[in-house]
PDB file of N, CA and C in Angstrom:
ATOM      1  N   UNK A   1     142.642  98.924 102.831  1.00  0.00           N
ATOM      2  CA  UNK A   1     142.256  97.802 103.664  1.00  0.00           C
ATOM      3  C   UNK A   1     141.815  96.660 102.770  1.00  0.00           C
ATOM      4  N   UNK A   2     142.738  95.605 102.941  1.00  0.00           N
ATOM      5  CA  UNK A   2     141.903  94.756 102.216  1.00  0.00           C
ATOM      6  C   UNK A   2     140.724  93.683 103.101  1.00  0.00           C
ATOM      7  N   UNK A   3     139.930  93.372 102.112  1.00  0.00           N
ATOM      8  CA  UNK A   3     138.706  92.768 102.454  1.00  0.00           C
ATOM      9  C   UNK A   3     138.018  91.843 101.525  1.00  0.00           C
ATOM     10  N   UNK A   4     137.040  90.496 102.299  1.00  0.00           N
ATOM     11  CA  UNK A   4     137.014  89.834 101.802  1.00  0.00           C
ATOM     12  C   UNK A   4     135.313  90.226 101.087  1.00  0.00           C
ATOM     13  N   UNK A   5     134.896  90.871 100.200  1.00  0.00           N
ATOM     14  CA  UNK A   5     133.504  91.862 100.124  1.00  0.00           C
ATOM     15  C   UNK A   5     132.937  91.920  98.626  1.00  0.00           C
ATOM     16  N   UNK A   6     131.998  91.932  98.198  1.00  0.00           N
ATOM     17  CA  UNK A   6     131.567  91.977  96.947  1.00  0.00           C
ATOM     18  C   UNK A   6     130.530  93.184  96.451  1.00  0.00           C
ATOM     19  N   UNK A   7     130.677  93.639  95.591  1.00  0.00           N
ATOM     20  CA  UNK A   7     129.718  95.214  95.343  1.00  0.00           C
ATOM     21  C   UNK A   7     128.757  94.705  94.720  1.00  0.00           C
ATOM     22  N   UNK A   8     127.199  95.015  94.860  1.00  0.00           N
ATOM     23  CA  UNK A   8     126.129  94.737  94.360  1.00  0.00           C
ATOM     24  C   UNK A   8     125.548  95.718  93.462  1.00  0.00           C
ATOM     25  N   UNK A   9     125.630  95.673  92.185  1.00  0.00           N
ATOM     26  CA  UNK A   9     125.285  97.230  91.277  1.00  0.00           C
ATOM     27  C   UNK A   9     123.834  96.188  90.878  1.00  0.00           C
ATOM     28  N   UNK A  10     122.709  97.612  91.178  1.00  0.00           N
ATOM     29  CA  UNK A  10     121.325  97.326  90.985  1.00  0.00           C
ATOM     30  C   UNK A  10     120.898  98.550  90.017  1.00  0.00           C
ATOM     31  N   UNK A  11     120.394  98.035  89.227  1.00  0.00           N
ATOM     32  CA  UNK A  11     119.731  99.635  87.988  1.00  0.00           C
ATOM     33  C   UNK A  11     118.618  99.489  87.945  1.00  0.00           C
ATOM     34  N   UNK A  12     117.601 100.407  88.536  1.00  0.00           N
ATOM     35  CA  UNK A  12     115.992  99.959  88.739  1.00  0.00           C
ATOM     36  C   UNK A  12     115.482 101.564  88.209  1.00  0.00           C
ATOM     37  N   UNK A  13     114.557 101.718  87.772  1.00  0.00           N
ATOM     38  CA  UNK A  13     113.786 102.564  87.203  1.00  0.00           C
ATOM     39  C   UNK A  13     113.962 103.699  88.190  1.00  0.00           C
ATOM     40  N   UNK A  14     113.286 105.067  88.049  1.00  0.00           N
ATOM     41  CA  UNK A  14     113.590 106.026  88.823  1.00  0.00           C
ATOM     42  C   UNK A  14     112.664 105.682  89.806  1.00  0.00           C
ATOM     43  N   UNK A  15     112.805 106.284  90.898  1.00  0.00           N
ATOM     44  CA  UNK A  15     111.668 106.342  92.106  1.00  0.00           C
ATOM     45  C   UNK A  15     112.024 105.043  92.731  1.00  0.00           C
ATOM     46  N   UNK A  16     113.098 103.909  92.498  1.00  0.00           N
ATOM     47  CA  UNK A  16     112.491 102.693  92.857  1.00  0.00           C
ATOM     48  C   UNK A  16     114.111 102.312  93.934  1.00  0.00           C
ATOM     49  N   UNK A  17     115.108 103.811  93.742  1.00  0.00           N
ATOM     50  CA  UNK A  17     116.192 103.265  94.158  1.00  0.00           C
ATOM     51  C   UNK A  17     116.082 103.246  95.698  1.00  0.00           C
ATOM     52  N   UNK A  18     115.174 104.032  96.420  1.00  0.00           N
ATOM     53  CA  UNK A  18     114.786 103.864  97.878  1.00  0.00           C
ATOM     54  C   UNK A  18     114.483 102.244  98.256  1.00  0.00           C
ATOM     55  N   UNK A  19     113.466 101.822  97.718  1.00  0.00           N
ATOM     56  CA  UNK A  19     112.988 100.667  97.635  1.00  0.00           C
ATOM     57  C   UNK A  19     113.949  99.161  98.036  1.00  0.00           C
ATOM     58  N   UNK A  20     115.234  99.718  96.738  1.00  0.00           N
ATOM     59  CA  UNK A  20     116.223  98.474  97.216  1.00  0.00           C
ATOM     60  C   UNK A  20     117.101  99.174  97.876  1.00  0.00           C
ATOM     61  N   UNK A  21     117.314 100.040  98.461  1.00  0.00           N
ATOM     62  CA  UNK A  21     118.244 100.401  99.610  1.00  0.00           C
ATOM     63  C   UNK A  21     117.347  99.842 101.004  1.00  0.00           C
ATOM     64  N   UNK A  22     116.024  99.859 100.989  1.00  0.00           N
ATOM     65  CA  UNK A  22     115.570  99.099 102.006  1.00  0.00           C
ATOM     66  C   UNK A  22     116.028  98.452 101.920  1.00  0.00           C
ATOM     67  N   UNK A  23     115.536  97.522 101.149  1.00  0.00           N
ATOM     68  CA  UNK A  23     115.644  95.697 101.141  1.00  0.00           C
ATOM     69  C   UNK A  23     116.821  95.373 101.748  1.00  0.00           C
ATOM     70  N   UNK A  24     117.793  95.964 100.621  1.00  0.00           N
ATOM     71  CA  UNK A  24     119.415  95.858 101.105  1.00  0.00           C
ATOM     72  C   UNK A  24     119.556  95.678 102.758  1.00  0.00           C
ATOM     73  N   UNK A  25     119.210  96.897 103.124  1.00  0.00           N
ATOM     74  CA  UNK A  25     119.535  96.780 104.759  1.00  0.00           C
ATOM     75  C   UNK A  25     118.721  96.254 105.961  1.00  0.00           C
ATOM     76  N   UNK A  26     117.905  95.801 105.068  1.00  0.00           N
ATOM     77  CA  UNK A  26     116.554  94.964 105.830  1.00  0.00           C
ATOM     78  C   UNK A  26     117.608  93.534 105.631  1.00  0.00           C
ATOM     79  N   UNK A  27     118.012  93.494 104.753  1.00  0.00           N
ATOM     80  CA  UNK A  27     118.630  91.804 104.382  1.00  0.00           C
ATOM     81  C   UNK A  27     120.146  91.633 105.261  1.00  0.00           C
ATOM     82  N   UNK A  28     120.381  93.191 105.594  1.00  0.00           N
ATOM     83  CA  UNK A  28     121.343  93.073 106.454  1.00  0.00           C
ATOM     84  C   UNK A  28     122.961  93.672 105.816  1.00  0.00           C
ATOM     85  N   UNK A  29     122.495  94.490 104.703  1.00  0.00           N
ATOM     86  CA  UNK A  29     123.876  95.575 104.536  1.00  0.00           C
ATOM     87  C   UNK A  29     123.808  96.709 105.564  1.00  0.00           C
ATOM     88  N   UNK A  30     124.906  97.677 105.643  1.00  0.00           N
ATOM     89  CA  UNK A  30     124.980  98.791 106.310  1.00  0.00           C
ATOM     90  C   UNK A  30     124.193  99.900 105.566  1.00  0.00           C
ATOM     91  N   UNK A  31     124.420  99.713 104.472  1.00  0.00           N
ATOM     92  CA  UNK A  31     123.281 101.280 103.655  1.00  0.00           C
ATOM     93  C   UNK A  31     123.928 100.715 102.279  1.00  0.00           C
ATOM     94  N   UNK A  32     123.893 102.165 101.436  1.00  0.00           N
ATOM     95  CA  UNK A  32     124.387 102.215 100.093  1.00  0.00           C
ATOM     96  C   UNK A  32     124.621 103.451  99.208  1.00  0.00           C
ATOM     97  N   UNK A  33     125.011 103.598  98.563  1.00  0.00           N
ATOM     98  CA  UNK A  33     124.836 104.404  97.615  1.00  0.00           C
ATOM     99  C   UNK A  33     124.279 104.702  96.459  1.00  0.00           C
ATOM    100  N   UNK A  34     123.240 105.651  96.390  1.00  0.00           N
ATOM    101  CA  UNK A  34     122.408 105.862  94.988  1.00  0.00           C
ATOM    102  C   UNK A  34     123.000 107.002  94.113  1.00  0.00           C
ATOM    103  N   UNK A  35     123.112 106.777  92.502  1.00  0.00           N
ATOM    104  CA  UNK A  35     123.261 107.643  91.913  1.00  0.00           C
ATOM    105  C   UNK A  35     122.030 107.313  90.794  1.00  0.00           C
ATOM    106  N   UNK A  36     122.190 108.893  90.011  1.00  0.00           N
ATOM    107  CA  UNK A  36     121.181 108.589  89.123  1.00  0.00           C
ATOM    108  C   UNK A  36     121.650 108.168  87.528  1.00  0.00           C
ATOM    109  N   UNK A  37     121.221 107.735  86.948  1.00  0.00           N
ATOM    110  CA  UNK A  37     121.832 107.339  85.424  1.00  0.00           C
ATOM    111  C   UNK A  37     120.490 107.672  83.920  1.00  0.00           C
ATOM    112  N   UNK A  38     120.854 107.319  83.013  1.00  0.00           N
ATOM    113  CA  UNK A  38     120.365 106.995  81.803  1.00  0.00           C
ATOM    114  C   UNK A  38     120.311 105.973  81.118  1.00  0.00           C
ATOM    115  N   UNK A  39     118.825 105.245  80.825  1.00  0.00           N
ATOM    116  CA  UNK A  39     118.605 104.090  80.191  1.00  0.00           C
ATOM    117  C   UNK A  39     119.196 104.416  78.399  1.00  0.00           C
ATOM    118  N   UNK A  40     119.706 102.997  78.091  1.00  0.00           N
ATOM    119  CA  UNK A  40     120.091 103.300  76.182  1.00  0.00           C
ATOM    120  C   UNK A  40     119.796 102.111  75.993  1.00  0.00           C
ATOM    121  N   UNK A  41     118.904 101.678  76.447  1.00  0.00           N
ATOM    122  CA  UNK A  41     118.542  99.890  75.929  1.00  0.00           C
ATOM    123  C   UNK A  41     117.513  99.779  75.033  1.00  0.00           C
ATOM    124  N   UNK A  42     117.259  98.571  74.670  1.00  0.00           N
ATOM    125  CA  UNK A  42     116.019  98.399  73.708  1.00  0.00           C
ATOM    126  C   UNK A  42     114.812  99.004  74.217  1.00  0.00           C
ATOM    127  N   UNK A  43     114.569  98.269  75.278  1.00  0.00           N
ATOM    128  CA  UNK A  43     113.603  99.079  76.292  1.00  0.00           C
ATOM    129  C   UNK A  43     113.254 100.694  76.276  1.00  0.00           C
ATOM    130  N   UNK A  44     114.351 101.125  76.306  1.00  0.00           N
ATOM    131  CA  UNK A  44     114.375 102.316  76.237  1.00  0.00           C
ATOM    132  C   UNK A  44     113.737 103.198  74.927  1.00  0.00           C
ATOM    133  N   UNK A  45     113.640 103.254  73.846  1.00  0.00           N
ATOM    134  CA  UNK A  45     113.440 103.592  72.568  1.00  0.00           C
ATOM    135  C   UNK A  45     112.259 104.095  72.239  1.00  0.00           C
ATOM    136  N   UNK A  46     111.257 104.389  73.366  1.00  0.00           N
ATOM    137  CA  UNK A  46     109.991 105.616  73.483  1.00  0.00           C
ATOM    138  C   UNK A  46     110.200 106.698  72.837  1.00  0.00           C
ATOM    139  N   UNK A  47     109.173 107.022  71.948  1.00  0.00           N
ATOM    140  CA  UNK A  47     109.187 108.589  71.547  1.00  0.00           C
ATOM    141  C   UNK A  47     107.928 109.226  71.482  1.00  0.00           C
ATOM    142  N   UNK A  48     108.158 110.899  72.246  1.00  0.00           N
ATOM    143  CA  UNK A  48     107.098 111.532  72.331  1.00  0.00           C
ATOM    144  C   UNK A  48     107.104 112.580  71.131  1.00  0.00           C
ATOM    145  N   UNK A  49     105.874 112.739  70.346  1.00  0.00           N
ATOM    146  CA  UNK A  49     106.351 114.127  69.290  1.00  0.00           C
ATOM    147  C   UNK A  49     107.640 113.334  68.800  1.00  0.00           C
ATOM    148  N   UNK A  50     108.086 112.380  67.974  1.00  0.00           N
ATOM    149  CA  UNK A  50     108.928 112.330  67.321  1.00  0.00           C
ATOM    150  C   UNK A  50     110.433 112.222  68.042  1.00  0.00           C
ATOM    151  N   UNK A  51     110.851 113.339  69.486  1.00  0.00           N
ATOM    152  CA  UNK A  51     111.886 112.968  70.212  1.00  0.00           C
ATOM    153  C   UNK A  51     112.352 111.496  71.159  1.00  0.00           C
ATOM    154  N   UNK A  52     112.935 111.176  70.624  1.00  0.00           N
ATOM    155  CA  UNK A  52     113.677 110.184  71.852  1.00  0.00           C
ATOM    156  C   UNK A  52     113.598 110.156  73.296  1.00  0.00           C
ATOM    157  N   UNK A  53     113.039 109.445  74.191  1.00  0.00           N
ATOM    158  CA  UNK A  53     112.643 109.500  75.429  1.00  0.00           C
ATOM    159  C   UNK A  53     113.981 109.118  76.097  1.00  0.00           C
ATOM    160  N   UNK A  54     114.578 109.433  76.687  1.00  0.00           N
ATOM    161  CA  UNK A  54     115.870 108.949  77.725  1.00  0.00           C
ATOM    162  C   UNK A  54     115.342 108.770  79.175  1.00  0.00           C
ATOM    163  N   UNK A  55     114.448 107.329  79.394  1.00  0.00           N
ATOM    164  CA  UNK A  55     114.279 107.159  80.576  1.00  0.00           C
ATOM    165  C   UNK A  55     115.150 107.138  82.141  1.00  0.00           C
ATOM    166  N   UNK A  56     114.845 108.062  82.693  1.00  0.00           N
ATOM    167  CA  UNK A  56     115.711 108.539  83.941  1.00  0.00           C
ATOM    168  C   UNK A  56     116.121 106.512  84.869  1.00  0.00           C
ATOM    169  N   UNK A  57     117.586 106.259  85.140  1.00  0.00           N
ATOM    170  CA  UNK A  57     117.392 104.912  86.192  1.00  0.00           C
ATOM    171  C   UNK A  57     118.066 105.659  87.519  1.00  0.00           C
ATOM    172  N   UNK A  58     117.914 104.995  88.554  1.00  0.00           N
ATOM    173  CA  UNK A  58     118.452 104.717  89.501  1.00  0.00           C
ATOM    174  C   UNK A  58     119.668 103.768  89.992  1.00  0.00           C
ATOM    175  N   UNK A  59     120.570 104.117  90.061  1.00  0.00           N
ATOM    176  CA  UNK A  59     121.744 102.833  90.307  1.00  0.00           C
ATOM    177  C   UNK A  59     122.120 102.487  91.797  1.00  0.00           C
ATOM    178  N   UNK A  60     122.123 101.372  92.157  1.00  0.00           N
ATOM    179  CA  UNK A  60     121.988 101.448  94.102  1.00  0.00           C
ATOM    180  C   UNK A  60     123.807 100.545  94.086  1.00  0.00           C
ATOM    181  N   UNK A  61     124.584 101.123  94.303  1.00  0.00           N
ATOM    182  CA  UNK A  61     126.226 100.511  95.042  1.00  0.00           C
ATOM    183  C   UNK A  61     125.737 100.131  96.389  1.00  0.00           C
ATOM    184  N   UNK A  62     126.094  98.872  96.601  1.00  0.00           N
ATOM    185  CA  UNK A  62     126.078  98.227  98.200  1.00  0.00           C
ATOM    186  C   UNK A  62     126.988  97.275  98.144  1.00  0.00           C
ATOM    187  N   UNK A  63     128.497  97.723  99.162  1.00  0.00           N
ATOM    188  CA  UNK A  63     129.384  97.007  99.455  1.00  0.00           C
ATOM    189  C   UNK A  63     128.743  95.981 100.644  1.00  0.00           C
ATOM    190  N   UNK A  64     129.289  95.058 100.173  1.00  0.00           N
ATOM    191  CA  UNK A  64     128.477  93.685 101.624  1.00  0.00           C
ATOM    192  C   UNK A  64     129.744  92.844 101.391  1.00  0.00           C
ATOM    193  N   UNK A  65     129.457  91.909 102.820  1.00  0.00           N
ATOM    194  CA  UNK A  65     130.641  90.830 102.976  1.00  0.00           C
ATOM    195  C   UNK A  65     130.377  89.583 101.686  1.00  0.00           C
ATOM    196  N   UNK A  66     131.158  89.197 101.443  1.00  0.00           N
ATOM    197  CA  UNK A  66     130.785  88.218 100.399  1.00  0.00           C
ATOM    198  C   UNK A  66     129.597  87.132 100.729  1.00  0.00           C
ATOM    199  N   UNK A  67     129.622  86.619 102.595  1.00  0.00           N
ATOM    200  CA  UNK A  67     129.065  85.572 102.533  1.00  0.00           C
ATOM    201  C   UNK A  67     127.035  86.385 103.045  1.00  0.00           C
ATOM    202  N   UNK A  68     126.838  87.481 102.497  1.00  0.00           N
ATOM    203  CA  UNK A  68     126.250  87.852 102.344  1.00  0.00           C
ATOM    204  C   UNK A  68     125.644  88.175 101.595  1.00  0.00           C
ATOM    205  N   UNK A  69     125.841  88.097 100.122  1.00  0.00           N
ATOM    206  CA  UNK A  69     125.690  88.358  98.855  1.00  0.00           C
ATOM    207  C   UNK A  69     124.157  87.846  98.555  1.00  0.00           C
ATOM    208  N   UNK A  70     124.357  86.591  98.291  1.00  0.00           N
ATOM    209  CA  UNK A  70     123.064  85.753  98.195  1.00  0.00           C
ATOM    210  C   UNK A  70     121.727  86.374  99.115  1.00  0.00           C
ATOM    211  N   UNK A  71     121.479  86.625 100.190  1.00  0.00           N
ATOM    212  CA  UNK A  71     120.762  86.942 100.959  1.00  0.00           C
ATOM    213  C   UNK A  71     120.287  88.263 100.528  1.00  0.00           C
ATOM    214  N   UNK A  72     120.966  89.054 100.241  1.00  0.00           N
ATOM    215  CA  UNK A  72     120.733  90.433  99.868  1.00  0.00           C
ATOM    216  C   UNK A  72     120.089  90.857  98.492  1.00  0.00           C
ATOM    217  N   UNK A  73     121.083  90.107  97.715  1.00  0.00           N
ATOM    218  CA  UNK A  73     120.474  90.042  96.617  1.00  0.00           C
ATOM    219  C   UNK A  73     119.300  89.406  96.214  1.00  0.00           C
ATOM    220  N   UNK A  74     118.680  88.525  96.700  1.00  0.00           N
ATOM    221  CA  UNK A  74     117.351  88.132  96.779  1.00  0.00           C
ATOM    222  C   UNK A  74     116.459  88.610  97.176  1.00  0.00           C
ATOM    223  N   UNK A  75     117.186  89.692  98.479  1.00  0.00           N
ATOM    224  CA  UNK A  75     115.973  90.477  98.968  1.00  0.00           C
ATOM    225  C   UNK A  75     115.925  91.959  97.875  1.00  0.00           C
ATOM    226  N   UNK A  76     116.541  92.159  97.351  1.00  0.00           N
ATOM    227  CA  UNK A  76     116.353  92.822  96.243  1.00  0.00           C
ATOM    228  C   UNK A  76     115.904  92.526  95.084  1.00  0.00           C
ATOM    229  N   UNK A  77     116.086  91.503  95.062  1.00  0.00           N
ATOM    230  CA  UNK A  77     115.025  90.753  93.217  1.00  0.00           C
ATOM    231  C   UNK A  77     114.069  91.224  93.604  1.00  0.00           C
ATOM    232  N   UNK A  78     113.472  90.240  95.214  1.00  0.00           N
ATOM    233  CA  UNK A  78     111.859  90.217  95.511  1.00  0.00           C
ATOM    234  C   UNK A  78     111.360  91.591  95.344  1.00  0.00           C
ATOM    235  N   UNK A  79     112.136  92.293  96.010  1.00  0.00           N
ATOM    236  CA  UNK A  79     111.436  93.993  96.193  1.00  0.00           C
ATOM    237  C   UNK A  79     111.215  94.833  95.647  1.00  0.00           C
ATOM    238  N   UNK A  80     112.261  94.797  93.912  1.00  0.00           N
ATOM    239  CA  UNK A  80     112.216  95.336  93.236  1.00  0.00           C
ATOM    240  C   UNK A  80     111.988  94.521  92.094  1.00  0.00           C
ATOM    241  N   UNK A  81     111.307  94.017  92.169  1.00  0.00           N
ATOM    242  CA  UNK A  81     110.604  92.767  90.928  1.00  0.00           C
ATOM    243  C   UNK A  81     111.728  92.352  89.652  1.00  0.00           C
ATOM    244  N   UNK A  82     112.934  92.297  90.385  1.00  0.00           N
ATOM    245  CA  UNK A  82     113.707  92.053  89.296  1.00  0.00           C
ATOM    246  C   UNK A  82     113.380  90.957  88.224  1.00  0.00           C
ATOM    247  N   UNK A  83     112.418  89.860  88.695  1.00  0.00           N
ATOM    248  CA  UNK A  83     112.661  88.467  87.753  1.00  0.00           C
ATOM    249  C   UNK A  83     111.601  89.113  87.082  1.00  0.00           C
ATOM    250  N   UNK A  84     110.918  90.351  86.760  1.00  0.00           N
ATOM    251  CA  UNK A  84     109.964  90.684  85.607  1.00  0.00           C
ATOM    252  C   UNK A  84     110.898  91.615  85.002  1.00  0.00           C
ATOM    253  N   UNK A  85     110.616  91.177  83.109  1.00  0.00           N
ATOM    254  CA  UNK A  85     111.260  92.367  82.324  1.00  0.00           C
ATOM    255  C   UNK A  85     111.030  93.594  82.126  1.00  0.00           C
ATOM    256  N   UNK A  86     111.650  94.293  82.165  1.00  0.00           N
ATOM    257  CA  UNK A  86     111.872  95.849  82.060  1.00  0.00           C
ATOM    258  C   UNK A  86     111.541  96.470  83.589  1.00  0.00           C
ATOM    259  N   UNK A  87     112.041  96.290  84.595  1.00  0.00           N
ATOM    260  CA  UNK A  87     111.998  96.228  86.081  1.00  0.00           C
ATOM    261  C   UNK A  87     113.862  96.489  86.315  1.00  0.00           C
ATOM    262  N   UNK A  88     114.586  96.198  85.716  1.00  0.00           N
ATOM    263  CA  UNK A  88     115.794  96.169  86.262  1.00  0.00           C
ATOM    264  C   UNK A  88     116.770  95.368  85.847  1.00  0.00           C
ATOM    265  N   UNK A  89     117.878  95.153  86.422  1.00  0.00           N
ATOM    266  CA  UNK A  89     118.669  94.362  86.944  1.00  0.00           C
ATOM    267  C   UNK A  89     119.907  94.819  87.828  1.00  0.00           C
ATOM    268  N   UNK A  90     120.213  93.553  88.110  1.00  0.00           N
ATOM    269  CA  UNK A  90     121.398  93.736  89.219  1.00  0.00           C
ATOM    270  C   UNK A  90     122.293  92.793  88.865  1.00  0.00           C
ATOM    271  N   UNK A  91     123.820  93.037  89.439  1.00  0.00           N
ATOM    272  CA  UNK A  91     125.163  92.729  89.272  1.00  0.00           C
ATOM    273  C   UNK A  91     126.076  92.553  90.423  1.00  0.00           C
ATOM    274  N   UNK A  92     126.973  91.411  90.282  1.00  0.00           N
ATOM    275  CA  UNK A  92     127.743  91.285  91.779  1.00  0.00           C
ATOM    276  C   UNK A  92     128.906  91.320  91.220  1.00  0.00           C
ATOM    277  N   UNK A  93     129.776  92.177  91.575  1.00  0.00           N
ATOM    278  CA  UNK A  93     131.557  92.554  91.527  1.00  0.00           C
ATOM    279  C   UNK A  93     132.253  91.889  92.742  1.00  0.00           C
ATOM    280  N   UNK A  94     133.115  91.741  92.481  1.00  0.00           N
ATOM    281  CA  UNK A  94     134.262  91.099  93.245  1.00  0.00           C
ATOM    282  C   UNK A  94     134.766  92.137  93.728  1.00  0.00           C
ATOM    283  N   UNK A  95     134.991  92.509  95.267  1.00  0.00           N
ATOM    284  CA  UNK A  95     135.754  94.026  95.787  1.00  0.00           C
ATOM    285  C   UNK A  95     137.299  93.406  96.275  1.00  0.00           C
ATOM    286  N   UNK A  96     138.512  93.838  95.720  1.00  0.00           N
ATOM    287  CA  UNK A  96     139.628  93.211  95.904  1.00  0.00           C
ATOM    288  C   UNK A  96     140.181  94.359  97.111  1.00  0.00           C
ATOM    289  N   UNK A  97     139.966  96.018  97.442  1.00  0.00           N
ATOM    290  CA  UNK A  97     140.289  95.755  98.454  1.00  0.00           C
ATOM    291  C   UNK A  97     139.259  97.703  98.585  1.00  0.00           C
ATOM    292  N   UNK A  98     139.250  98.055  99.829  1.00  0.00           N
ATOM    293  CA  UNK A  98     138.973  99.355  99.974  1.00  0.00           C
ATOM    294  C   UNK A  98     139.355 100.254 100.720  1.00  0.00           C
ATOM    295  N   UNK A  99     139.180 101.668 100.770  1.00  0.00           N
ATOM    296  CA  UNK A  99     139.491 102.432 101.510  1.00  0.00           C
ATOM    297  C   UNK A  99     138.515 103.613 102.229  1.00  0.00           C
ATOM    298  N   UNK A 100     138.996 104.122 103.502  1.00  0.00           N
ATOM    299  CA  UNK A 100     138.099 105.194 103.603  1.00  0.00           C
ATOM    300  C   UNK A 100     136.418 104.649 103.743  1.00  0.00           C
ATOM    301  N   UNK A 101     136.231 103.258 104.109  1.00  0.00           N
ATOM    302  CA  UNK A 101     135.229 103.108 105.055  1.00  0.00           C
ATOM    303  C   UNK A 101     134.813 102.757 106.338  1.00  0.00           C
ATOM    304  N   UNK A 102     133.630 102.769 106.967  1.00  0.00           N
ATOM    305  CA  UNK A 102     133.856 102.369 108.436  1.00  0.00           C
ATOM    306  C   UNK A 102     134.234 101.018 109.359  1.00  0.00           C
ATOM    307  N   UNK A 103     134.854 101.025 110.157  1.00  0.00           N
ATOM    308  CA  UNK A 103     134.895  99.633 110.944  1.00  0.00           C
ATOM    309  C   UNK A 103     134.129  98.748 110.423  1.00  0.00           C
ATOM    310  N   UNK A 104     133.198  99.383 110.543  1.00  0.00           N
ATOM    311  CA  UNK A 104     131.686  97.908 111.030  1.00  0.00           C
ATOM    312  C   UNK A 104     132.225  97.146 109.282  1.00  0.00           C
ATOM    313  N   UNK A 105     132.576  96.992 107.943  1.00  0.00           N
ATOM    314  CA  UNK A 105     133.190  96.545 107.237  1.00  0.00           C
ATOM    315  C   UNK A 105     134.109  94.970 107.421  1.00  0.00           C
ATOM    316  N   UNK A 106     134.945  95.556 108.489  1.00  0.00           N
ATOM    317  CA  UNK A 106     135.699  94.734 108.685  1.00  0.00           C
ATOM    318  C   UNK A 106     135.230  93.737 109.732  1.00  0.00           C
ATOM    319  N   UNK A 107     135.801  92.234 109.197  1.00  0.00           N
ATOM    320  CA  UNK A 107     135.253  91.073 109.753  1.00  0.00           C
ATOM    321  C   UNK A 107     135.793  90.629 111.049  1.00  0.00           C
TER     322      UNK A 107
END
């Protein structure tokens, strides 16, 4: 199906991926998807006893209509304190087309 839609990839610390799946659908997506990941950033570079800390992230996928983007994503900065460092960030993809999701998608 193609569609006119943009993917919002958010990487927020562990515990925090509930948080912007609210926001998200408070701002007016349908839901999302969380997986979990591994920080390798500067940030990252804690050591306990000498080992390397691999701080656990959260990654939140939320397909939204394009002219929705802005709205959503703001309500996710705010909620998940993105404009402070080491809090996160988030990313907007261009979705050229999809499959295997529900109606409510389509415009």
């Amino acid at each position: 199906m193609n569609i006119d839609a943009s993917l919002i990839v958010t990487i927020v610390r562990k515990g925090w991926g509930s948080s912007v799946m609210q926001a998200s659908v408070h701002a007016g997506a349908r839901g999302g998807t969380v997986l979990l990941g591994r920080g390798a950033g500067i940030h990252e570079r804690e050591k306990i006893f000498g080992m390397s800390i691999e701080p656990e992230k959260e990654i939140v996928l939320t397909i939204v209509q394009k002219d929705q983007v802005e709205t959503i994503l703001a309500e996710i900065v705010r909620s998940a304190q993105l404009d402070k460092a080491g809090h996160g960030m988030a990313f907007v993809v261009p979705v050229t087309a999809i499959v295997g999701v529900i109606d409510s998608m389509e415009a």
